[in-house]
PDB file of N, CA and C in Angstrom:
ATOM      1  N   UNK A   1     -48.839  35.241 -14.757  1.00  0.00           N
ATOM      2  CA  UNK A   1     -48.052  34.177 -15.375  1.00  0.00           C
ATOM      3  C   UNK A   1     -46.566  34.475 -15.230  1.00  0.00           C
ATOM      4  N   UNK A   2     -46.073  35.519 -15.502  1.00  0.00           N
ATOM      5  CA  UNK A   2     -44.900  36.070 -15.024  1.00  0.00           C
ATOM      6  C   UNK A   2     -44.369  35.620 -13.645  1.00  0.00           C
ATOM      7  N   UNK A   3     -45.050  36.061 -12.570  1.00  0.00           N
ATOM      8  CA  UNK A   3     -44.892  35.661 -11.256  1.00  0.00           C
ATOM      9  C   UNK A   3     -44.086  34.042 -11.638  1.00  0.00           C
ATOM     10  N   UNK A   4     -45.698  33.413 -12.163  1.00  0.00           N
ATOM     11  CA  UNK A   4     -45.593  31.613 -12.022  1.00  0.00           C
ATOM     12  C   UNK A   4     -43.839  31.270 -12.378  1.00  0.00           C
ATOM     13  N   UNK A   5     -43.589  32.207 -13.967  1.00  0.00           N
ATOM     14  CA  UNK A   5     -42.761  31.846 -14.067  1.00  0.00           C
ATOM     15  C   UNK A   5     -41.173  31.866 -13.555  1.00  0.00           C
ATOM     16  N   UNK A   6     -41.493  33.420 -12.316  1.00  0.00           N
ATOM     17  CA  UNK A   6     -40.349  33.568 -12.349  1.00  0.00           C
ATOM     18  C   UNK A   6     -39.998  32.977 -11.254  1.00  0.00           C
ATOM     19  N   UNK A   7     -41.359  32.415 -10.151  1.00  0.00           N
ATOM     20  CA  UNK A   7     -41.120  31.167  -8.926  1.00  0.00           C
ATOM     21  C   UNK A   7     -40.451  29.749  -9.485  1.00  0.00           C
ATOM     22  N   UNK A   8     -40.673  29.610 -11.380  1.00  0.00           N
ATOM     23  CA  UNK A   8     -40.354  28.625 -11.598  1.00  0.00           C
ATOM     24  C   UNK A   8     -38.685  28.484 -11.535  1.00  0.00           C
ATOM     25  N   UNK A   9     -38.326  29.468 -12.288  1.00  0.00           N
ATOM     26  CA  UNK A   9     -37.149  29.754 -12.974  1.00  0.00           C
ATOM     27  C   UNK A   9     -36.282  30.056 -10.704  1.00  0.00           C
ATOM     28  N   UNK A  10     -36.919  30.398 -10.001  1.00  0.00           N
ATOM     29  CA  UNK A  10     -36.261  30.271  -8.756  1.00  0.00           C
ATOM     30  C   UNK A  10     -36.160  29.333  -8.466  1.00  0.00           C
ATOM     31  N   UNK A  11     -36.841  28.676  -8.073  1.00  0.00           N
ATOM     32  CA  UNK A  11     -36.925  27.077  -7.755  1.00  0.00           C
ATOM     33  C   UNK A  11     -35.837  26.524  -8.695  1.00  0.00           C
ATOM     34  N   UNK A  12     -35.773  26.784 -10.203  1.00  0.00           N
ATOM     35  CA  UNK A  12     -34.494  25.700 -10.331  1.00  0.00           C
ATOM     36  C   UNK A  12     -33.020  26.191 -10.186  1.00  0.00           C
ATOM     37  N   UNK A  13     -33.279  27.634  -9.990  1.00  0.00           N
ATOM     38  CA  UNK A  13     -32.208  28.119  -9.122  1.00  0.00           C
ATOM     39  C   UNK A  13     -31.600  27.805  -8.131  1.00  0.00           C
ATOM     40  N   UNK A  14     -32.363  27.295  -6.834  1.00  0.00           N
ATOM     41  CA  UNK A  14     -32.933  26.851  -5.650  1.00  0.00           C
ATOM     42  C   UNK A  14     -31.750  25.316  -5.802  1.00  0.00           C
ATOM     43  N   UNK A  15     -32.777  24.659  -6.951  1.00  0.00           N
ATOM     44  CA  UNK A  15     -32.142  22.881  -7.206  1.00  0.00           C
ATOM     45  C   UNK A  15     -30.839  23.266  -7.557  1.00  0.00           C
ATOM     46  N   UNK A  16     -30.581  24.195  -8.232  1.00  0.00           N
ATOM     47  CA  UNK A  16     -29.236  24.355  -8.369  1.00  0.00           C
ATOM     48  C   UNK A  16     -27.992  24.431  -7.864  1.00  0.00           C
ATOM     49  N   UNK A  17     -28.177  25.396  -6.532  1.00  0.00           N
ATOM     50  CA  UNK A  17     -27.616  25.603  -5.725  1.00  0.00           C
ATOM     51  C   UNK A  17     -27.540  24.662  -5.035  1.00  0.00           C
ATOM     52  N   UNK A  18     -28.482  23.606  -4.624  1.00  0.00           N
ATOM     53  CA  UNK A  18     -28.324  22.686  -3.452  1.00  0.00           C
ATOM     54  C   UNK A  18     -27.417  21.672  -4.257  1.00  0.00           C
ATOM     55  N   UNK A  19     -27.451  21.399  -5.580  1.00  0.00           N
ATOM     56  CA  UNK A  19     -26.256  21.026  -6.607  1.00  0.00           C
ATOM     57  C   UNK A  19     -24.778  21.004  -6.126  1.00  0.00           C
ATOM     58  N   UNK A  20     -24.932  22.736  -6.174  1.00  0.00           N
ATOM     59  CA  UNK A  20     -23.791  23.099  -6.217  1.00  0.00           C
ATOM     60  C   UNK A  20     -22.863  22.800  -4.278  1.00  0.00           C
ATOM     61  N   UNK A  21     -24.020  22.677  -3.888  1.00  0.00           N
ATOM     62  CA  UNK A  21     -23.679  22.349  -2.376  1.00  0.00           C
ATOM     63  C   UNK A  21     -22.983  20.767  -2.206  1.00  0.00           C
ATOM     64  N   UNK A  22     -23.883  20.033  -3.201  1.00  0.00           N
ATOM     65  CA  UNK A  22     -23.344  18.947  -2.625  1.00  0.00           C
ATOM     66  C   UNK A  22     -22.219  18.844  -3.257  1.00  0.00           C
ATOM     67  N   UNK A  23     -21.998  19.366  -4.251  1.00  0.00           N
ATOM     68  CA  UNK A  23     -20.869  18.832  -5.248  1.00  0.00           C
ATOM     69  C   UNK A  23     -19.552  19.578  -4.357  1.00  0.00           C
ATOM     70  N   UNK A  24     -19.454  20.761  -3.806  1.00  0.00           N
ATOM     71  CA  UNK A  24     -18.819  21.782  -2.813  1.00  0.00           C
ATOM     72  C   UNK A  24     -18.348  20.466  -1.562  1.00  0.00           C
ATOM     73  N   UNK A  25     -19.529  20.139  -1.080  1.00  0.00           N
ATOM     74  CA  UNK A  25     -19.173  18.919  -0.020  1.00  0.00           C
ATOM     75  C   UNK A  25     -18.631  17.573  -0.159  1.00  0.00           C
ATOM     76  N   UNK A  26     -19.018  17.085  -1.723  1.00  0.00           N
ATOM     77  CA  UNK A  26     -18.052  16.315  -2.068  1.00  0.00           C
ATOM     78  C   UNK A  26     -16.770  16.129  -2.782  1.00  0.00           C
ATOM     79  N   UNK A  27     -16.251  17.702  -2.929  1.00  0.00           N
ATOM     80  CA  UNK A  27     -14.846  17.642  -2.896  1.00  0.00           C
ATOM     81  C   UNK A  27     -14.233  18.220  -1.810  1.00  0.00           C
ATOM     82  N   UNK A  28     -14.642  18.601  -1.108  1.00  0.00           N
ATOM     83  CA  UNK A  28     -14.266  18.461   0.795  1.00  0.00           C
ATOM     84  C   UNK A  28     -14.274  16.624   0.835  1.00  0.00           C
ATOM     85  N   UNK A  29     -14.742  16.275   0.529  1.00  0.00           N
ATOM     86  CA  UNK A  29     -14.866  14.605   1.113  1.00  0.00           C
ATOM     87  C   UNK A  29     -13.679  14.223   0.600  1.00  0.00           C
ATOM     88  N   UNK A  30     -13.380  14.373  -1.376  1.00  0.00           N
ATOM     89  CA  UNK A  30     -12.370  14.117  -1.753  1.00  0.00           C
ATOM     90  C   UNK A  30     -11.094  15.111  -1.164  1.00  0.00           C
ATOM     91  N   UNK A  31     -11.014  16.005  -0.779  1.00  0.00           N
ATOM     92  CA  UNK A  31      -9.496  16.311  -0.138  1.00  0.00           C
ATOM     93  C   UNK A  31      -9.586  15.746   1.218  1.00  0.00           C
ATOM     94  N   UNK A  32     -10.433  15.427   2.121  1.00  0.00           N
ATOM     95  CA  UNK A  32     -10.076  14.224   3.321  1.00  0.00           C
ATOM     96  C   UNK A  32      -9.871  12.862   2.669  1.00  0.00           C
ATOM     97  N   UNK A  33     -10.238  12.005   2.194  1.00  0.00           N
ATOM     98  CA  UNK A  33     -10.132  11.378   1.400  1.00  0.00           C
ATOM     99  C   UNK A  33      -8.472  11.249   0.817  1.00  0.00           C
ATOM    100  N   UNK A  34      -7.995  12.508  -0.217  1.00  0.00           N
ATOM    101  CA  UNK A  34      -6.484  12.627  -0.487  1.00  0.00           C
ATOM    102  C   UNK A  34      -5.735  12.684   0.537  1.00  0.00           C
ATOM    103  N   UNK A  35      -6.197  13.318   1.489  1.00  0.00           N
ATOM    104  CA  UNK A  35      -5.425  13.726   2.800  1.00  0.00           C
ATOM    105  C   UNK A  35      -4.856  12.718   3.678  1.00  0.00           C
ATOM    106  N   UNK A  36      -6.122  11.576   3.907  1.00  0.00           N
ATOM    107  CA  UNK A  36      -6.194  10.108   4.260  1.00  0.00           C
ATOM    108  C   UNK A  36      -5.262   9.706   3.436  1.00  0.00           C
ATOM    109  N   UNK A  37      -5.292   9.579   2.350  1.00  0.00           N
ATOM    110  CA  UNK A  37      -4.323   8.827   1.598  1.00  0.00           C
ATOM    111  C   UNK A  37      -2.889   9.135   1.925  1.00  0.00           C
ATOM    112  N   UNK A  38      -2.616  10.498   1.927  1.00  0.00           N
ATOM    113  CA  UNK A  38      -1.238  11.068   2.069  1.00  0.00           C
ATOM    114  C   UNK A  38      -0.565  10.114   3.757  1.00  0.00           C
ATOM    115  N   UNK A  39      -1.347  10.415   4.789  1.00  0.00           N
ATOM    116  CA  UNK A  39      -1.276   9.964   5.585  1.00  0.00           C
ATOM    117  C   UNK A  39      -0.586   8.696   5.845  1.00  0.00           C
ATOM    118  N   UNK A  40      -1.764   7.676   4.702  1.00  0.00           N
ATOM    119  CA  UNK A  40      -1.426   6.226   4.908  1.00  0.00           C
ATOM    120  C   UNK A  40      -0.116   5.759   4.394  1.00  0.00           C
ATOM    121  N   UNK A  41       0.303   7.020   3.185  1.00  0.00           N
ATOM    122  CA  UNK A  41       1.385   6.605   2.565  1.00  0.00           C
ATOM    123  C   UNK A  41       2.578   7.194   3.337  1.00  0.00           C
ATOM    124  N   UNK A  42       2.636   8.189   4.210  1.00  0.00           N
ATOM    125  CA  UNK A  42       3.403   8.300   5.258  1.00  0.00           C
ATOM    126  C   UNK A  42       3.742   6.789   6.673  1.00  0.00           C
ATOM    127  N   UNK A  43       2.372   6.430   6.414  1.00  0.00           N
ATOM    128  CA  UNK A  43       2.435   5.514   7.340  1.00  0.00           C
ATOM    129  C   UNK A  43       3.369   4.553   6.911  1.00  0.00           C
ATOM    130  N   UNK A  44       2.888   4.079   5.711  1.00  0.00           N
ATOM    131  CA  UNK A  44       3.698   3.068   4.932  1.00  0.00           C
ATOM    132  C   UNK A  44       5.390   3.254   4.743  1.00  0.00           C
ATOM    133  N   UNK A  45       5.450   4.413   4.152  1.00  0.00           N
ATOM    134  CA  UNK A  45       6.772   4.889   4.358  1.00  0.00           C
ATOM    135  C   UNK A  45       7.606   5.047   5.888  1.00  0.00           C
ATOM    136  N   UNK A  46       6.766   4.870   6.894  1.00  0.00           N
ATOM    137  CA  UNK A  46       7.341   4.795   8.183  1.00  0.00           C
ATOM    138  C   UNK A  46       7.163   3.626   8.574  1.00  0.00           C
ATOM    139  N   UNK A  47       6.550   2.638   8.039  1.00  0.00           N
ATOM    140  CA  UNK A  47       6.762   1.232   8.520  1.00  0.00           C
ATOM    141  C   UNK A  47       7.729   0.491   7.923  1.00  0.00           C
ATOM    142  N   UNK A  48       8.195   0.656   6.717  1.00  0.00           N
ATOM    143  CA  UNK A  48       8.994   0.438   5.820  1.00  0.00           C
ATOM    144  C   UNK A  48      10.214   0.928   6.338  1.00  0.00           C
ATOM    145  N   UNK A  49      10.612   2.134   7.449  1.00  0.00           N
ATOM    146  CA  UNK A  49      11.480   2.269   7.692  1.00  0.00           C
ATOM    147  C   UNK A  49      11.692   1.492   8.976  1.00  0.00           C
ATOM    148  N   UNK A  50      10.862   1.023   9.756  1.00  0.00           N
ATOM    149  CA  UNK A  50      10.484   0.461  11.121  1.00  0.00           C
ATOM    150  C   UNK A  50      11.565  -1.004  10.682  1.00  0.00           C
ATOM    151  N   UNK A  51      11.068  -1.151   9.465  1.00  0.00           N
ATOM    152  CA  UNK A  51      11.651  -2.930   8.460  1.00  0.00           C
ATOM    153  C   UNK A  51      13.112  -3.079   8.709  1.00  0.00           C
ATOM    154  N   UNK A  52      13.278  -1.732   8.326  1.00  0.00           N
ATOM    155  CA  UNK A  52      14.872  -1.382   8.048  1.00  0.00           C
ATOM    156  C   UNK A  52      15.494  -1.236   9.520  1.00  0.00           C
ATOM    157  N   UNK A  53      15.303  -0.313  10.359  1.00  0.00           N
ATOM    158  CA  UNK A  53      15.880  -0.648  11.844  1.00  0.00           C
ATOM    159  C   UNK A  53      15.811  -1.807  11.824  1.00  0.00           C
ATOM    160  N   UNK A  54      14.107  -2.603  11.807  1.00  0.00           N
ATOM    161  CA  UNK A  54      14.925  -4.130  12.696  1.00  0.00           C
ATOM    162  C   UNK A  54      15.310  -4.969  11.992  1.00  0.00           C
ATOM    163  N   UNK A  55      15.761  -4.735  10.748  1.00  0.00           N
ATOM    164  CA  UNK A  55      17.104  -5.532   9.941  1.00  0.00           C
ATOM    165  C   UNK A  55      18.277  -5.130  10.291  1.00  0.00           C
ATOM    166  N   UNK A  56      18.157  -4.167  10.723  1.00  0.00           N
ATOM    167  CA  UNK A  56      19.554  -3.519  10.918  1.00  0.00           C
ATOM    168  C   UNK A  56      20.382  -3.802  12.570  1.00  0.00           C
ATOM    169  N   UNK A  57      18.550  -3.903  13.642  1.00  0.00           N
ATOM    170  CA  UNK A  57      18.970  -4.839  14.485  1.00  0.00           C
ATOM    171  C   UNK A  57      19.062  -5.386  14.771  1.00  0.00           C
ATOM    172  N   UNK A  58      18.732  -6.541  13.540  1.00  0.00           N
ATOM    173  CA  UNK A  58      19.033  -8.099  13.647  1.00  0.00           C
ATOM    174  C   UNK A  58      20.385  -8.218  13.568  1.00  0.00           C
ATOM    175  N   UNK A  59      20.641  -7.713  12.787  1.00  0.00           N
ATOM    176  CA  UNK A  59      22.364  -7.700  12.293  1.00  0.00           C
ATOM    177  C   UNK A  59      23.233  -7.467  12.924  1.00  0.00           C
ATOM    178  N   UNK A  60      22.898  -6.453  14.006  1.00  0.00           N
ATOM    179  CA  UNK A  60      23.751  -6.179  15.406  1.00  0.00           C
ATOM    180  C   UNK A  60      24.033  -6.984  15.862  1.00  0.00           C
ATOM    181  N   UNK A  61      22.869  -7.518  16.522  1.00  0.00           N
ATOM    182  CA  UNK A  61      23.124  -8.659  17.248  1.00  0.00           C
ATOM    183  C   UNK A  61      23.736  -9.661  16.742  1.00  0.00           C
ATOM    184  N   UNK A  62      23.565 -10.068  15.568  1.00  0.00           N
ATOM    185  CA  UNK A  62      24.465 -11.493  14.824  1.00  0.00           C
ATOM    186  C   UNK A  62      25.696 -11.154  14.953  1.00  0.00           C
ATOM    187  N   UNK A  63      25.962  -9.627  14.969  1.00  0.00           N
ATOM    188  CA  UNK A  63      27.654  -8.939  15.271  1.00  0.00           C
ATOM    189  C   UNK A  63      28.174  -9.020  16.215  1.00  0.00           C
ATOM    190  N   UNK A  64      27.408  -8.824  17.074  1.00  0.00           N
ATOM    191  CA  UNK A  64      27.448  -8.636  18.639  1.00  0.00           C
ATOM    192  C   UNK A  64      27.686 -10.069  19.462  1.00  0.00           C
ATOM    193  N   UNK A  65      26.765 -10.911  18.504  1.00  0.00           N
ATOM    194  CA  UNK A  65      27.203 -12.326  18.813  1.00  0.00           C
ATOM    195  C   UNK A  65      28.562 -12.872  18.384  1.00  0.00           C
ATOM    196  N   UNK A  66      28.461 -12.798  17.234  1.00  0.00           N
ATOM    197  CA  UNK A  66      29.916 -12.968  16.469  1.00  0.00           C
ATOM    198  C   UNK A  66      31.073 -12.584  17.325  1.00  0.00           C
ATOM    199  N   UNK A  67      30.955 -11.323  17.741  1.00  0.00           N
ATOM    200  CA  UNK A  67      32.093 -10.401  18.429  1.00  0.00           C
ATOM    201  C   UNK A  67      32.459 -11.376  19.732  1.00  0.00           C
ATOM    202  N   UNK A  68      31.992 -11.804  20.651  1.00  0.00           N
ATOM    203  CA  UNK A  68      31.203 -12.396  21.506  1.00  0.00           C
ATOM    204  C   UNK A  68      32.424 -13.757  21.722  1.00  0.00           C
ATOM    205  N   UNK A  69      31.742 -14.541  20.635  1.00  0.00           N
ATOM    206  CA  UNK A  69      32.531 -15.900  19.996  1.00  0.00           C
ATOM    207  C   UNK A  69      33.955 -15.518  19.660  1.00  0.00           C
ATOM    208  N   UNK A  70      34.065 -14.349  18.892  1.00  0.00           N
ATOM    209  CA  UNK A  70      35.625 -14.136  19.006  1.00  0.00           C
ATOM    210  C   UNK A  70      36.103 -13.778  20.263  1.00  0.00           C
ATOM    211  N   UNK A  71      35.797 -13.103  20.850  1.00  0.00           N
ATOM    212  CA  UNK A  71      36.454 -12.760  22.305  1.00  0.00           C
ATOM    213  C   UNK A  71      36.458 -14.179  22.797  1.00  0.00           C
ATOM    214  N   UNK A  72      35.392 -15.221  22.780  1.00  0.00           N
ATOM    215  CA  UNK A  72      35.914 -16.618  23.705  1.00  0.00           C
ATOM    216  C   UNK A  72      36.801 -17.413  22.794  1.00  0.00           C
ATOM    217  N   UNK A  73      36.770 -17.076  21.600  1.00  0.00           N
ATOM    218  CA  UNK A  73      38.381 -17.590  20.625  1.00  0.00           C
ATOM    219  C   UNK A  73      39.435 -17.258  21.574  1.00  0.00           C
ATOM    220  N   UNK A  74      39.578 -15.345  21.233  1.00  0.00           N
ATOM    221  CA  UNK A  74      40.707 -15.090  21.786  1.00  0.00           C
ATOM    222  C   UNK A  74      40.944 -15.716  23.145  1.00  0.00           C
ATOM    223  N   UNK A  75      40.412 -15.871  24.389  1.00  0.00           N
ATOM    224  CA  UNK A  75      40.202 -16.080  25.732  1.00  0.00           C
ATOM    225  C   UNK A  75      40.545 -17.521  25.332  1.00  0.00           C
ATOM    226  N   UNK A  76      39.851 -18.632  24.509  1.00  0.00           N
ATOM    227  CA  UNK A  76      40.552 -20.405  24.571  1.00  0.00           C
ATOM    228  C   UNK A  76      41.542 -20.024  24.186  1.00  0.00           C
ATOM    229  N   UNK A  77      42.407 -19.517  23.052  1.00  0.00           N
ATOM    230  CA  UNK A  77      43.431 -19.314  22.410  1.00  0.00           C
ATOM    231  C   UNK A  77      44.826 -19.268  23.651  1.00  0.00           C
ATOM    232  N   UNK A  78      44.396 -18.066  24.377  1.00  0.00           N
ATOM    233  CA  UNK A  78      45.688 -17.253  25.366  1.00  0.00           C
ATOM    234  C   UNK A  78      45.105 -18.781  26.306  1.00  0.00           C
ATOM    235  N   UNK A  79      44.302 -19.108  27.017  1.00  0.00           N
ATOM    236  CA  UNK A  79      44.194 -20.423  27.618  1.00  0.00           C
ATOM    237  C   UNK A  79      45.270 -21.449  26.925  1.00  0.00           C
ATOM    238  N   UNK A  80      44.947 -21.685  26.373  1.00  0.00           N
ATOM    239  CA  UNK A  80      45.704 -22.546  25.661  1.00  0.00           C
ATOM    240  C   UNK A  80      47.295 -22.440  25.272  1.00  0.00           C
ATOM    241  N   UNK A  81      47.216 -21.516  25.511  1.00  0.00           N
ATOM    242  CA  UNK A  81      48.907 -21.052  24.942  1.00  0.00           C
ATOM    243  C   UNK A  81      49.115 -20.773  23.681  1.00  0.00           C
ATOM    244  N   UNK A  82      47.980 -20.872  22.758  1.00  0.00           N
ATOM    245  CA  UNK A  82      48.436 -20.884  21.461  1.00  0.00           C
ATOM    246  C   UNK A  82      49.009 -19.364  20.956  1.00  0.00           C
TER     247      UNK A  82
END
C-alpha cells in the first residue's frame, strides 16, 4: 500500500510539474507578447514621426513655392521699372 501510495503522491507530482511547465511557457508567451507590444509602440512612435517629416515637407514646398512667386514679383517688378 505504501508503494500504491507513493506512485500516487508521484503522479501528482508528475501533474504538477507539467503545471508548472505550462505556466513557465506561458509567461515566455507573455514576454513575446510584451515584446510585440514594445515593438508596435516603437512602430507607432516612428510613424508618428514619418507624420511630422511630411508636414514638415509639405511646408517646404508651400515655401519653396512662395519663394518662387516672390522671385517672379521681384523679376515683374525690375521688368517693369518699378
Amino acid at each position: 500500500m505504501k508503494t500504491q501510495a507513493h506512485d500516487e503522491d508521484m503522479m501528482k507530482t508528475l501533474a504538477h510539474d507539467e503545471d508548472m511547465m505550462k505556466t513557465l511557457a506561458h509567461g515566455e508567451d507573455m514576454m513575446k507578447t510584451q515584446a510585440h507590444d514594445e515593438d508596435m509602440m516603437k512602430t507607432k512612435a516612428h510613424d508618428e514621426d514619418m507624420m511630422k517629416t511630411q508636414a514638415h515637407d509639405e511646408y517646404m514646398m508651400k515655401t519653396q513655392a512662395l519663394d518662387e512667386d516672390m522671385m517672379k514679383t521681384k523679376a515683374h517688378d525690375e521688368d517693369s521699372g518699378s
